[in-house]
C-alpha atoms as a PDB file:
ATOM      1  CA  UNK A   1      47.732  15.713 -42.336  1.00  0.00           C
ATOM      2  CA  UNK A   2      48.232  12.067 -43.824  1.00  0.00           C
ATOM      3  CA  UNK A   3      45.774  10.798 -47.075  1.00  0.00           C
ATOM      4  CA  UNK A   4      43.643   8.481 -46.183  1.00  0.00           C
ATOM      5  CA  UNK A   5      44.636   5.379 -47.896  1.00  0.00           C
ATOM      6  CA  UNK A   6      42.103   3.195 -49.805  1.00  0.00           C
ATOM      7  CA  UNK A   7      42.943  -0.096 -47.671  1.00  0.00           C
ATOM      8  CA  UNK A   8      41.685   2.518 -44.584  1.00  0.00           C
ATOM      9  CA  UNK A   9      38.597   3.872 -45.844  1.00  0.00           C
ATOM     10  CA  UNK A  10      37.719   0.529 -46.818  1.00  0.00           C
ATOM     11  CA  UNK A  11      38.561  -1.039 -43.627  1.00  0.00           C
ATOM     12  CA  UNK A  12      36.645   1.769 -41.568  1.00  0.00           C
ATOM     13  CA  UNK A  13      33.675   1.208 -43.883  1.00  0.00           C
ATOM     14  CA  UNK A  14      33.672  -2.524 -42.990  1.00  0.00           C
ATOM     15  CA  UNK A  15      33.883  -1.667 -39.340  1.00  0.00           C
ATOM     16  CA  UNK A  16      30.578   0.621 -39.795  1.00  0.00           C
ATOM     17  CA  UNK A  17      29.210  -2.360 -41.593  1.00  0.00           C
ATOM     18  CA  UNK A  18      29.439  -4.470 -38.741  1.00  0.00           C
ATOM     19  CA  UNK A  19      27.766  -2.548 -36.451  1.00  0.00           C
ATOM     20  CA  UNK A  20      24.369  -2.656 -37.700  1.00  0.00           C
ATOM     21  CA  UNK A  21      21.548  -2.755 -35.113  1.00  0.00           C
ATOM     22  CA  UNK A  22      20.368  -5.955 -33.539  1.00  0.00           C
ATOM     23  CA  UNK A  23      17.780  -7.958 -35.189  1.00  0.00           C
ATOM     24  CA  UNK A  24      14.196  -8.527 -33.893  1.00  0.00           C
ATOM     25  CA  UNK A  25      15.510 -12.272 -33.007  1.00  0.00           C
ATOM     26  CA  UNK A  26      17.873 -10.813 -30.876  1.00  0.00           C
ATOM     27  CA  UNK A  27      15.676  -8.678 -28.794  1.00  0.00           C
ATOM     28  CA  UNK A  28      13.506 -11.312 -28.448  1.00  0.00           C
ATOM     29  CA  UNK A  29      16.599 -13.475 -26.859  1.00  0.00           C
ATOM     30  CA  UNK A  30      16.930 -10.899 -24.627  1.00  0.00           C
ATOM     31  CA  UNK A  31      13.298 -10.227 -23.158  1.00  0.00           C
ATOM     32  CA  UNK A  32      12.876 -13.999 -22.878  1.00  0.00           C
ATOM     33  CA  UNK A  33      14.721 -14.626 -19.617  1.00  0.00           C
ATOM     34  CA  UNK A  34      12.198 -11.182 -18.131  1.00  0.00           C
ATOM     35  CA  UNK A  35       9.387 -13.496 -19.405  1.00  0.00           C
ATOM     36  CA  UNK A  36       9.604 -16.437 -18.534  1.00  0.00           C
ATOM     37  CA  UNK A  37      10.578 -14.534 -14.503  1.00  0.00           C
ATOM     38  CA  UNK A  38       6.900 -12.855 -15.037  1.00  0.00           C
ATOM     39  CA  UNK A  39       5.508 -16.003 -16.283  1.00  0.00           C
ATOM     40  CA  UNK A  40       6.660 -17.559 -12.771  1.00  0.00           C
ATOM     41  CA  UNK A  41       5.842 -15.020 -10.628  1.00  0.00           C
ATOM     42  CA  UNK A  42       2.230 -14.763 -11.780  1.00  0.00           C
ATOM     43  CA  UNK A  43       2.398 -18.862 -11.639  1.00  0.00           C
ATOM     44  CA  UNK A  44       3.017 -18.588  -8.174  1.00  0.00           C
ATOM     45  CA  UNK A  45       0.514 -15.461  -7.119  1.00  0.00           C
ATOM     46  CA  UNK A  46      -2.436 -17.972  -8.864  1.00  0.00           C
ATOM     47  CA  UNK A  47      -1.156 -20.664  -6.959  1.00  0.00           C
ATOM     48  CA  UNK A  48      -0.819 -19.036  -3.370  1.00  0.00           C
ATOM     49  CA  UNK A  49      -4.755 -19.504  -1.830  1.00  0.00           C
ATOM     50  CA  UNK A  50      -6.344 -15.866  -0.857  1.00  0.00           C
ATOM     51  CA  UNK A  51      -6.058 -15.276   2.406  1.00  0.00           C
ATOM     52  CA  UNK A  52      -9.471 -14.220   3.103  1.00  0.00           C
ATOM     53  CA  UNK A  53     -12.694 -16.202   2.162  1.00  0.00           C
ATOM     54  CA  UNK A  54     -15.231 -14.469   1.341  1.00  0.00           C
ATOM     55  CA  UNK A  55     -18.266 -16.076   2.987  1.00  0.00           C
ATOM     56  CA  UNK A  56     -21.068 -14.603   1.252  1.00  0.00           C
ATOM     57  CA  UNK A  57     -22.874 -13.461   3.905  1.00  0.00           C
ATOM     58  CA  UNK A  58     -21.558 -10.382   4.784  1.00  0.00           C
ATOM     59  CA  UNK A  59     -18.527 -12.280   6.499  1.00  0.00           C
ATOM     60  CA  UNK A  60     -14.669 -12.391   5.916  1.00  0.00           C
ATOM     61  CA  UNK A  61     -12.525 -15.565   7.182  1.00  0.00           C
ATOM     62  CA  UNK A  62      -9.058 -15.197   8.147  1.00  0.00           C
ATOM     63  CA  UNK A  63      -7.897 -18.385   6.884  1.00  0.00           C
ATOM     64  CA  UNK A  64      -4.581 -17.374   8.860  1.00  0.00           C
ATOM     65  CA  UNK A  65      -5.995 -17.390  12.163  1.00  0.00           C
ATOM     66  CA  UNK A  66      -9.752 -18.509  11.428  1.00  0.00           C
ATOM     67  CA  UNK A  67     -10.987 -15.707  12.670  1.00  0.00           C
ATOM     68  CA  UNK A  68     -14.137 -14.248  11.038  1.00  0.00           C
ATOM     69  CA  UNK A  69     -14.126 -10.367  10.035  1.00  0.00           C
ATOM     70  CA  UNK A  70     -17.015  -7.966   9.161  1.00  0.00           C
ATOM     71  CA  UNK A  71     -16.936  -7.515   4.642  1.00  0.00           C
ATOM     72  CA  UNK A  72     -17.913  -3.935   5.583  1.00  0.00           C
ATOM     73  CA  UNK A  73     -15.387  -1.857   6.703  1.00  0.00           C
ATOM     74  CA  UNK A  74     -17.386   1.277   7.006  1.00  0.00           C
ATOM     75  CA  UNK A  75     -20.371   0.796   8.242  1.00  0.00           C
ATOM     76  CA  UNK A  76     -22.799   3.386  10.282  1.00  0.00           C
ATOM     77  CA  UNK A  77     -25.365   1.342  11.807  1.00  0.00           C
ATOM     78  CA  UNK A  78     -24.532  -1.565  13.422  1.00  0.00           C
ATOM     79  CA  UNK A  79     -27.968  -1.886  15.600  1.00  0.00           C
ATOM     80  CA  UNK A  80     -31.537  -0.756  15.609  1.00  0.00           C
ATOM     81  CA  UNK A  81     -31.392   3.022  17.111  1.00  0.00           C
ATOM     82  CA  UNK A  82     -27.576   3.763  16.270  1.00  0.00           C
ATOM     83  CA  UNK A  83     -26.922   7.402  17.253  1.00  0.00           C
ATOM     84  CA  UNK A  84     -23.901   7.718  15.245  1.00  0.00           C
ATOM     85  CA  UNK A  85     -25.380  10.226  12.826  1.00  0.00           C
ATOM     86  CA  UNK A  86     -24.548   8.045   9.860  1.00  0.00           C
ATOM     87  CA  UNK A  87     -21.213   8.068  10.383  1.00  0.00           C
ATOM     88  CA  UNK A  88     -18.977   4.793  11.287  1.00  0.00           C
ATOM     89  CA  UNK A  89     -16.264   6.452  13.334  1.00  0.00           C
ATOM     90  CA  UNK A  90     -17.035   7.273  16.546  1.00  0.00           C
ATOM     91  CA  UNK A  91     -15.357   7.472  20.186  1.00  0.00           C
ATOM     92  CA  UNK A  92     -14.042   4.008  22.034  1.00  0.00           C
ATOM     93  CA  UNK A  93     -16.761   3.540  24.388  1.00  0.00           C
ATOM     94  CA  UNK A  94     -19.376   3.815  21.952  1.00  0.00           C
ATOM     95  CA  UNK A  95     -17.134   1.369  19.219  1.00  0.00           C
ATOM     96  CA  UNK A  96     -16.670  -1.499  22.151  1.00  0.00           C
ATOM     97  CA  UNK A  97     -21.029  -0.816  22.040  1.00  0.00           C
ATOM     98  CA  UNK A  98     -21.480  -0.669  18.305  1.00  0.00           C
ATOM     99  CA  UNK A  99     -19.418  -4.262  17.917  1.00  0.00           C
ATOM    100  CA  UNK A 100     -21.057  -6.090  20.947  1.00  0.00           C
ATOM    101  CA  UNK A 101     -24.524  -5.296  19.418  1.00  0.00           C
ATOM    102  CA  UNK A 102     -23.799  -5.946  15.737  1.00  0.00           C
ATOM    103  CA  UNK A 103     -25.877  -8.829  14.408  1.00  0.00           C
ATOM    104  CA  UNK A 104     -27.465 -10.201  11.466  1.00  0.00           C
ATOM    105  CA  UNK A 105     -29.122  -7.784   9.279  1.00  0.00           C
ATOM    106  CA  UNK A 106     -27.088  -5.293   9.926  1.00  0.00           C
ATOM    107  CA  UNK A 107     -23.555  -4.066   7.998  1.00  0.00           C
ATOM    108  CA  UNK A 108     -25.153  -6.535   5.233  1.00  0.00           C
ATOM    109  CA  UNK A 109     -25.147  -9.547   7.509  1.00  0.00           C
ATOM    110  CA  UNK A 110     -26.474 -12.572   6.761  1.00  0.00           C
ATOM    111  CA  UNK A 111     -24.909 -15.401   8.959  1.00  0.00           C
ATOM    112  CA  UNK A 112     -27.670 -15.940  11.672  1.00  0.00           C
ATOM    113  CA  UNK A 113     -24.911 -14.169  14.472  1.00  0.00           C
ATOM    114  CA  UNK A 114     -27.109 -12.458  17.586  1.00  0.00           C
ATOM    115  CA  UNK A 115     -25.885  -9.430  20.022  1.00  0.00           C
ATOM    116  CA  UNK A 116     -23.153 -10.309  21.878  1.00  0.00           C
ATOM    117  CA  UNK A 117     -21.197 -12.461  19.276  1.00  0.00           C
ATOM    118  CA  UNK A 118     -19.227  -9.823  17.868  1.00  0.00           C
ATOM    119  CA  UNK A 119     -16.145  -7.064  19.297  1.00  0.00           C
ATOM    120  CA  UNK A 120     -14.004  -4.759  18.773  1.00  0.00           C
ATOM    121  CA  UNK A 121     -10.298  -6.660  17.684  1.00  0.00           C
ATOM    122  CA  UNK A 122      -7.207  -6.237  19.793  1.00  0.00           C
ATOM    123  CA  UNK A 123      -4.208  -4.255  18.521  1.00  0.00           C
ATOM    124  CA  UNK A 124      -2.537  -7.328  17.326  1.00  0.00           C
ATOM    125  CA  UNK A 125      -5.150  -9.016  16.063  1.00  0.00           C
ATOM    126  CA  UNK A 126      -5.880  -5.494  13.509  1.00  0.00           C
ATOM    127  CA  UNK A 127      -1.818  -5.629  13.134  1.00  0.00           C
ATOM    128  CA  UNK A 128      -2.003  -8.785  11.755  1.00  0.00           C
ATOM    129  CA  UNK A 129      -4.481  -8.006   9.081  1.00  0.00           C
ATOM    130  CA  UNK A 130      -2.998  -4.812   7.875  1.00  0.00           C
ATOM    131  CA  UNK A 131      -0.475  -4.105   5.342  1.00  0.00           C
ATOM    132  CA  UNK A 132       3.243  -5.418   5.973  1.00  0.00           C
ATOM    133  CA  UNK A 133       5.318  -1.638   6.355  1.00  0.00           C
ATOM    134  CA  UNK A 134       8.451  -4.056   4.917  1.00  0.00           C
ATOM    135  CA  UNK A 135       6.121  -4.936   1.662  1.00  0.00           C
ATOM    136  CA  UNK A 136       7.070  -8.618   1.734  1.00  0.00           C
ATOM    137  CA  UNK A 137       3.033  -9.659   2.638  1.00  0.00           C
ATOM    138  CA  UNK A 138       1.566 -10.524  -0.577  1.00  0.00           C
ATOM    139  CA  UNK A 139      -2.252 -10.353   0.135  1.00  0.00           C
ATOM    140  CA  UNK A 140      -4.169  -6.751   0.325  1.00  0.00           C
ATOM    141  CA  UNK A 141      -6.525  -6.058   2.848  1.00  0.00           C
ATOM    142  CA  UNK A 142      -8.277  -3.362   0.802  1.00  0.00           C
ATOM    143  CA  UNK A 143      -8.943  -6.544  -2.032  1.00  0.00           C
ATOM    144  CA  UNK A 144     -10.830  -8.595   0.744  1.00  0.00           C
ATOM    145  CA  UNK A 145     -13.077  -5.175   2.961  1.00  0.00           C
ATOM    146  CA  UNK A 146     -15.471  -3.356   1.129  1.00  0.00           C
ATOM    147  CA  UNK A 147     -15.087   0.361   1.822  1.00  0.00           C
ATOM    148  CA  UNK A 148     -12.052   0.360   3.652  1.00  0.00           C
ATOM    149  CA  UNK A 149     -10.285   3.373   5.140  1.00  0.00           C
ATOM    150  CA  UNK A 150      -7.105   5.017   5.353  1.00  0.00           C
ATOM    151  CA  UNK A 151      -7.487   6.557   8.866  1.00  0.00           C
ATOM    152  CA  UNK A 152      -7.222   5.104  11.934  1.00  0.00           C
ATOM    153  CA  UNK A 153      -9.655   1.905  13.199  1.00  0.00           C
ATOM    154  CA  UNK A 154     -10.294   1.400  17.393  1.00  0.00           C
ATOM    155  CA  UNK A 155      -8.401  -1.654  19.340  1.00  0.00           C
ATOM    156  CA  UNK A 156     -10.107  -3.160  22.523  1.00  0.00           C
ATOM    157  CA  UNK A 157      -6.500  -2.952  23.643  1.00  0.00           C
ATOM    158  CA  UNK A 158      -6.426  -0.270  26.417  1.00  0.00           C
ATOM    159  CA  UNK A 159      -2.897   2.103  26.513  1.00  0.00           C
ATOM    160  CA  UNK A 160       0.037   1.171  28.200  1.00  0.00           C
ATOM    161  CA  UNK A 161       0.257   4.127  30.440  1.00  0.00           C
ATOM    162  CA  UNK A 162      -2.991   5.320  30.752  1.00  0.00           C
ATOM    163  CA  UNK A 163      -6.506   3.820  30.974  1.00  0.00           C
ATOM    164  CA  UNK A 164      -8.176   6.335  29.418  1.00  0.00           C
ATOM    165  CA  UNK A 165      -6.161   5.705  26.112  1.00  0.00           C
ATOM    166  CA  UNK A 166      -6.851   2.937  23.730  1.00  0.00           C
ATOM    167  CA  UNK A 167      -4.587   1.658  20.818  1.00  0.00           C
ATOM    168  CA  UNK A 168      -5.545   2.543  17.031  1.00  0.00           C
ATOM    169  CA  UNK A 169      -4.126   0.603  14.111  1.00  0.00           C
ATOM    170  CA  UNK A 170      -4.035   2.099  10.375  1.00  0.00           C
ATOM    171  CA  UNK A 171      -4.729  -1.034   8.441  1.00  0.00           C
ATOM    172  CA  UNK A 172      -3.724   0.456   5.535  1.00  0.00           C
ATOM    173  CA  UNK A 173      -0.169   1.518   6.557  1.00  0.00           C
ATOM    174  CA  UNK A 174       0.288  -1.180   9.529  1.00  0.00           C
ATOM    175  CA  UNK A 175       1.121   1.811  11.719  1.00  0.00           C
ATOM    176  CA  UNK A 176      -0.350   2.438  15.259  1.00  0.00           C
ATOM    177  CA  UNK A 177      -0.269   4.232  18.224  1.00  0.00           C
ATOM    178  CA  UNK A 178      -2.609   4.999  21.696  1.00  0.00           C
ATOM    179  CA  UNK A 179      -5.085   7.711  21.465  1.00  0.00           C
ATOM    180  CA  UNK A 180      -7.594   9.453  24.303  1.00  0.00           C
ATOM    181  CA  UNK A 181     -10.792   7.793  23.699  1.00  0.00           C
ATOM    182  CA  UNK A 182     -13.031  10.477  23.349  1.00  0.00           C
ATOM    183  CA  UNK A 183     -11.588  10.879  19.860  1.00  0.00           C
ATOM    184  CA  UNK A 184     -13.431   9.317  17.177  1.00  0.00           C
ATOM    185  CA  UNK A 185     -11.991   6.307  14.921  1.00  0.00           C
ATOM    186  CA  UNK A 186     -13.486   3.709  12.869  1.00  0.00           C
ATOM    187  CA  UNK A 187     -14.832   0.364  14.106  1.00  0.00           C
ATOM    188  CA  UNK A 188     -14.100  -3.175  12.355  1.00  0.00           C
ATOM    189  CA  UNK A 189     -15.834  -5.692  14.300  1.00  0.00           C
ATOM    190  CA  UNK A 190     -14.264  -9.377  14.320  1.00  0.00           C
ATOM    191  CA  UNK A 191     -16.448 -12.585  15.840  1.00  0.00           C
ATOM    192  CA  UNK A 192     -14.465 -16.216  16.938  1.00  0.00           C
ATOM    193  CA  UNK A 193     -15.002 -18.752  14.234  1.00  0.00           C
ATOM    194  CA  UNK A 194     -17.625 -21.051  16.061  1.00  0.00           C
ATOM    195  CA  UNK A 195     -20.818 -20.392  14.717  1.00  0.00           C
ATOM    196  CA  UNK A 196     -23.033 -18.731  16.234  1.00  0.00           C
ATOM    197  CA  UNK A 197     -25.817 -20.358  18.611  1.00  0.00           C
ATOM    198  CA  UNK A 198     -28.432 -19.340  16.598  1.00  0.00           C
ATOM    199  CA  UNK A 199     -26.666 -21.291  13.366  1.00  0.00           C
ATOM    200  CA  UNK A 200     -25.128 -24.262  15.554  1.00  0.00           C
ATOM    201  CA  UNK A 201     -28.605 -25.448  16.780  1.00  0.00           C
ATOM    202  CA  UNK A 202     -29.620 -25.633  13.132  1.00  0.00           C
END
């Protein structure tokens, strides 16, 4: 085995020198560029408008299609004498009932709307409100509905095949699917965005 020379050691210790670890400036350097990308990004969610408006009256408006949503997404009585035990889901027939009768004062309403005014959304209507399976929509329905659940919400859209099915919509997973409608789902009632008679001759 050869000595190590003195002109070696010294040049090895030099080497070691070198290498020290980098300084807090340099770190810094580096995390800037991550930064200032957050800093955009969060520049540009404040920027982009929410896509629902909450009315204050127990209403939500789509501000994509002007449509005007229920804030409740889990109500159980929608009219005086509801037999639904307390309970929003319930089976098809008795959701189409439950959204035609909805009116103010009920599912913390306070927009003046009447019996009749409200129903139960089609499929693509609830499609368009729920969450984006590809992840690019940036908006949350569960940030705009107050109590809103993970299983499955009623269509007015009847099935393809047969009528005795109706299309479902998970608005929290943007899946859906036809179901018999004797089986019991939840009910999201939508109104058009004219005002109701009762607040139009006002």
């Amino acid at each position: 085995m050869r000595p190590v020379t003195h002109a070696a050691a010294f040049a090895a210790f030099f080497m070691l020198f070198s290498l020290r670890a980098p300084t807090a400036s340099a770190d810094w350097n580096m995390a800037k560029p991550l930064k200032d990308l957050l800093a955009k990004r969060e520049a540009k969610d404040q920027a982009t408008p929410a896509r629902f408006k909450d009315n204050g009256d127990g209403t939500l408006t789509d501000s994509r299609t002007g449509l005007i949503w229920l804030k409740n997404a889990n109500c159980a009585n929608f009219f005086e004498g509801d037999q639904s035990g307390g309970k929003n889901s319930r089976p098809w027939h008795e959701a189409r009932v439950a959204a035609s009768r909805l009116a103010d004062g009920f599912c913390g309403l306070k927009d003046g709307s009447k019996s009749g005014d409200w129903r139960l959304p089609t499929r693509d209507e609830l499609l368009d409100i729920s969450k984006d399976p590809s992840g690019k929509e940036a908006w949350t329905a569960g940030d705009a509905f107050t109590g809103l659940q993970s299983f499955y919400y009623w269509s007015a859209t009847l099935g393809d095949l047969y009528q005795d099915y109706a299309f479902y919509v998970s608005i929290t997973y943007g899946m859906d699917s036809h179901a018999f409608q004797l089986n019991s789902f939840h009910v999201l009632p939508l109104r058009e965005r004219k005002k109701p008679a009762a607040s139009a001759q006002q």
